[in-house]
N, C-alpha and C. Protein backbone atom coordinates (compact mmCIF):
# COMPACT_ATOMS: atom_id res chain seq x y z
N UNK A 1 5.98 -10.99 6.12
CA UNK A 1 4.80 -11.00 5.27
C UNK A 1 4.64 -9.61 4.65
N UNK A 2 3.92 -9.42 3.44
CA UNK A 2 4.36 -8.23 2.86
C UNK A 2 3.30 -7.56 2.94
N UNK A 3 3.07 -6.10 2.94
CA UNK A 3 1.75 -5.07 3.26
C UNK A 3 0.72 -5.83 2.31
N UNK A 4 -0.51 -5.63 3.69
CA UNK A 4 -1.90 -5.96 2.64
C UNK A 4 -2.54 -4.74 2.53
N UNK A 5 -3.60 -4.71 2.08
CA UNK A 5 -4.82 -3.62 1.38
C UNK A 5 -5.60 -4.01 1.76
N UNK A 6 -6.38 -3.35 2.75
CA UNK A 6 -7.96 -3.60 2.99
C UNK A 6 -8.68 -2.43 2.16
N UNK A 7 -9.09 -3.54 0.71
CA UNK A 7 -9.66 -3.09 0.10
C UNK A 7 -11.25 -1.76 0.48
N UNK A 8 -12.32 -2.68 1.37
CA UNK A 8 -12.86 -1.75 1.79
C UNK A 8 -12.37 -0.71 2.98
N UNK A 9 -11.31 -0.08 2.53
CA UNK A 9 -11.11 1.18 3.24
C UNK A 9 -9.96 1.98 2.30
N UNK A 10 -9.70 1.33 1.69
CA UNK A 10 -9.12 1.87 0.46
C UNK A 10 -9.81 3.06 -0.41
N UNK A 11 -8.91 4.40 -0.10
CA UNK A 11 -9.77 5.24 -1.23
C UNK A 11 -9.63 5.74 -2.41
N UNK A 12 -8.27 5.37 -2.76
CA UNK A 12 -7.61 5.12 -3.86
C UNK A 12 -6.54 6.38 -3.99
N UNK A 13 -5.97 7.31 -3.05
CA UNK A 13 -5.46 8.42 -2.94
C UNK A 13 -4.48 8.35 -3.54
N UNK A 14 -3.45 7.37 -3.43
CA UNK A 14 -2.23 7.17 -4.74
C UNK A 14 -1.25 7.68 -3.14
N UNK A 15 -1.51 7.81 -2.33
CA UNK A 15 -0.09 8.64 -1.18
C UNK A 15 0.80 7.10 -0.90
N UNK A 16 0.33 5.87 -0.65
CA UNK A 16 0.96 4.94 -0.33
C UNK A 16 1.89 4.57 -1.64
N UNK A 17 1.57 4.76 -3.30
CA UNK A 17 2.23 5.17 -4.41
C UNK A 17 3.60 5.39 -4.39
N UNK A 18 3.38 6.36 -4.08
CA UNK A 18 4.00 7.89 -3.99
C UNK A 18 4.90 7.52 -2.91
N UNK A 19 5.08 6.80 -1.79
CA UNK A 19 5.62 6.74 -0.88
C UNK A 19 6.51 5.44 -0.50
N UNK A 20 6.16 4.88 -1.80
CA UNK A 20 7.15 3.60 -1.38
C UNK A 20 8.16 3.41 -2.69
N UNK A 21 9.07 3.34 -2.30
CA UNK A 21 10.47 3.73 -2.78
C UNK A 21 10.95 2.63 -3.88
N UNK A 22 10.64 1.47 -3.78
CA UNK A 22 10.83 0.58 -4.43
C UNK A 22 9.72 0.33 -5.45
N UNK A 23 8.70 0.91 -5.52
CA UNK A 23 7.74 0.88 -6.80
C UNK A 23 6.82 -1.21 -6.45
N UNK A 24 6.62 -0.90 -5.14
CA UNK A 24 5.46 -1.90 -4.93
C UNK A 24 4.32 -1.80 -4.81
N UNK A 25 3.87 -0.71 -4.70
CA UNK A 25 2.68 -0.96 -4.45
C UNK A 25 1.96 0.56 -6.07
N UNK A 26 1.09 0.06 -6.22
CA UNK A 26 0.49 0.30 -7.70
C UNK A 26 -1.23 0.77 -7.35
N UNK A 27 -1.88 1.59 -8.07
CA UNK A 27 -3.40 1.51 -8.03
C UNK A 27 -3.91 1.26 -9.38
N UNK A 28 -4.30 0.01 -8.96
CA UNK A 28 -6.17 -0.70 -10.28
C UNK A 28 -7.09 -0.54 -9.63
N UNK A 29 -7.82 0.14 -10.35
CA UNK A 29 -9.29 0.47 -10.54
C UNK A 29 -9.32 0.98 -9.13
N UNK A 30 -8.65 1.74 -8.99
CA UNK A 30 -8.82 3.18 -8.01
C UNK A 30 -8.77 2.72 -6.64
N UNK A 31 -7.70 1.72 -6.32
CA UNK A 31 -7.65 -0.09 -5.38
C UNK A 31 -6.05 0.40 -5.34
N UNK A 32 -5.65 0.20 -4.06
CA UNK A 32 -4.43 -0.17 -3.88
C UNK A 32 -3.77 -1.29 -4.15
N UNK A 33 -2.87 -1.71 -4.67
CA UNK A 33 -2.48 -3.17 -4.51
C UNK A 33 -0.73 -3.38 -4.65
N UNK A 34 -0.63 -4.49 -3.77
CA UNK A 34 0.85 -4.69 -3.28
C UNK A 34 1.42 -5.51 -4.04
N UNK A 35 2.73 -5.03 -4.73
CA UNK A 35 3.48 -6.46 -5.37
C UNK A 35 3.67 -7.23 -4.44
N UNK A 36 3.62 -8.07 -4.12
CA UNK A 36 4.59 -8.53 -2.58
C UNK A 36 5.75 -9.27 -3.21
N UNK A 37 6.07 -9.56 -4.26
CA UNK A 37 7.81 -9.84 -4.74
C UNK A 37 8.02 -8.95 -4.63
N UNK A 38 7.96 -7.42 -4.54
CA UNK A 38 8.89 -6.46 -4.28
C UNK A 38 8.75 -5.32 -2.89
N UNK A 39 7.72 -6.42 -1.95
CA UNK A 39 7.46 -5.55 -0.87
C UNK A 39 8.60 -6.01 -0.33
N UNK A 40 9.20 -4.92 0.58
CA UNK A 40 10.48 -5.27 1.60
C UNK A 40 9.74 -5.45 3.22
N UNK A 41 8.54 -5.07 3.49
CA UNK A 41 7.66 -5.05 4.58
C UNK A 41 8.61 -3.80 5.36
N UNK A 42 8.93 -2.34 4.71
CA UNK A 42 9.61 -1.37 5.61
C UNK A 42 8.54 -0.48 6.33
N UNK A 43 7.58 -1.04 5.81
CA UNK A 43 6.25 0.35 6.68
C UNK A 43 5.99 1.49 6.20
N UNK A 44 6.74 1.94 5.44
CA UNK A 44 6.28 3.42 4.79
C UNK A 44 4.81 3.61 3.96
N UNK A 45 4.83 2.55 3.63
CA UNK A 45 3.14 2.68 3.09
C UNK A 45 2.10 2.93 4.34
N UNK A 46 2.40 2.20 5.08
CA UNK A 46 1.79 2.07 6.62
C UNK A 46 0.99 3.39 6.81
N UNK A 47 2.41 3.65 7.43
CA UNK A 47 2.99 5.36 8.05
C UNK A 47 2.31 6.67 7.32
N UNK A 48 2.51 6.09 6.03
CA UNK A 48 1.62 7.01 5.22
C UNK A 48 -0.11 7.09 4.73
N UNK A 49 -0.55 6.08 4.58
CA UNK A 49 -1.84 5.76 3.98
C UNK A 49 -2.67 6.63 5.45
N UNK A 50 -3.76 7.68 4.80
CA UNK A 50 -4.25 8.36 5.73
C UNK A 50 -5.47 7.45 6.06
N UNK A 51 -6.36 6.47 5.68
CA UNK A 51 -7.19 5.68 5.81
C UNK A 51 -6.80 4.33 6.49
N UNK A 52 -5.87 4.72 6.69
CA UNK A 52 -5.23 3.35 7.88
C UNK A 52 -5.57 1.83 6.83
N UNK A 53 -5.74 2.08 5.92
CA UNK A 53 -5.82 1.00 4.68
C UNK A 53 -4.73 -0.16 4.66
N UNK A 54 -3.82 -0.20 5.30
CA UNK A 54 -2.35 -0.95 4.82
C UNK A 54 -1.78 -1.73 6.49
N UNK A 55 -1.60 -2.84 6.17
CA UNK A 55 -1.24 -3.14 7.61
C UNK A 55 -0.06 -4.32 7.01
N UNK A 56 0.63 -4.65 7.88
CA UNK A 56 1.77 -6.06 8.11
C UNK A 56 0.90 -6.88 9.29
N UNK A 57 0.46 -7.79 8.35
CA UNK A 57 -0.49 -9.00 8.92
C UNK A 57 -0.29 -10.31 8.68
C-alpha cells in the first residue's frame, strides 16, 4: 500500500519532497500528497517527515 498523508499533521515543509527519489510525493496547497502510481512504499518519506505526517497503512 503506498504512503498516506495525514493531512491534519501535515505542515507543508516540502522535506518528504525533497526526499523521495522517484518524484512521488508533491505539495498542493501547502498539503502533502502521494502519487501512489509512483509510490514504491520504500519509507524514505517516512524516515524523513519531521511531523510524523506519513505512514504505510
Amino acid at each position: 500500500m503506498p504512503a498516506k498523508v495525514d493531512v491534519s499533521m501535515c505542515v507543508g515543509c516540502g522535506v518528504c519532497v525533497n526526499e523521495c527519489l522517484l518524484g512521488a510525493i508533491s505539495l498542493n496547497d501547502e498539503i502533502a500528497s502521494v502519487d501512489e502510481t509512483l509510490c514504491t512504499e520504500c519509507g524514505a518519506c517516512i524516515d524523513a517527515c519531521p511531523s510524523g505526517a506519513i505512514s504505510l497503512k
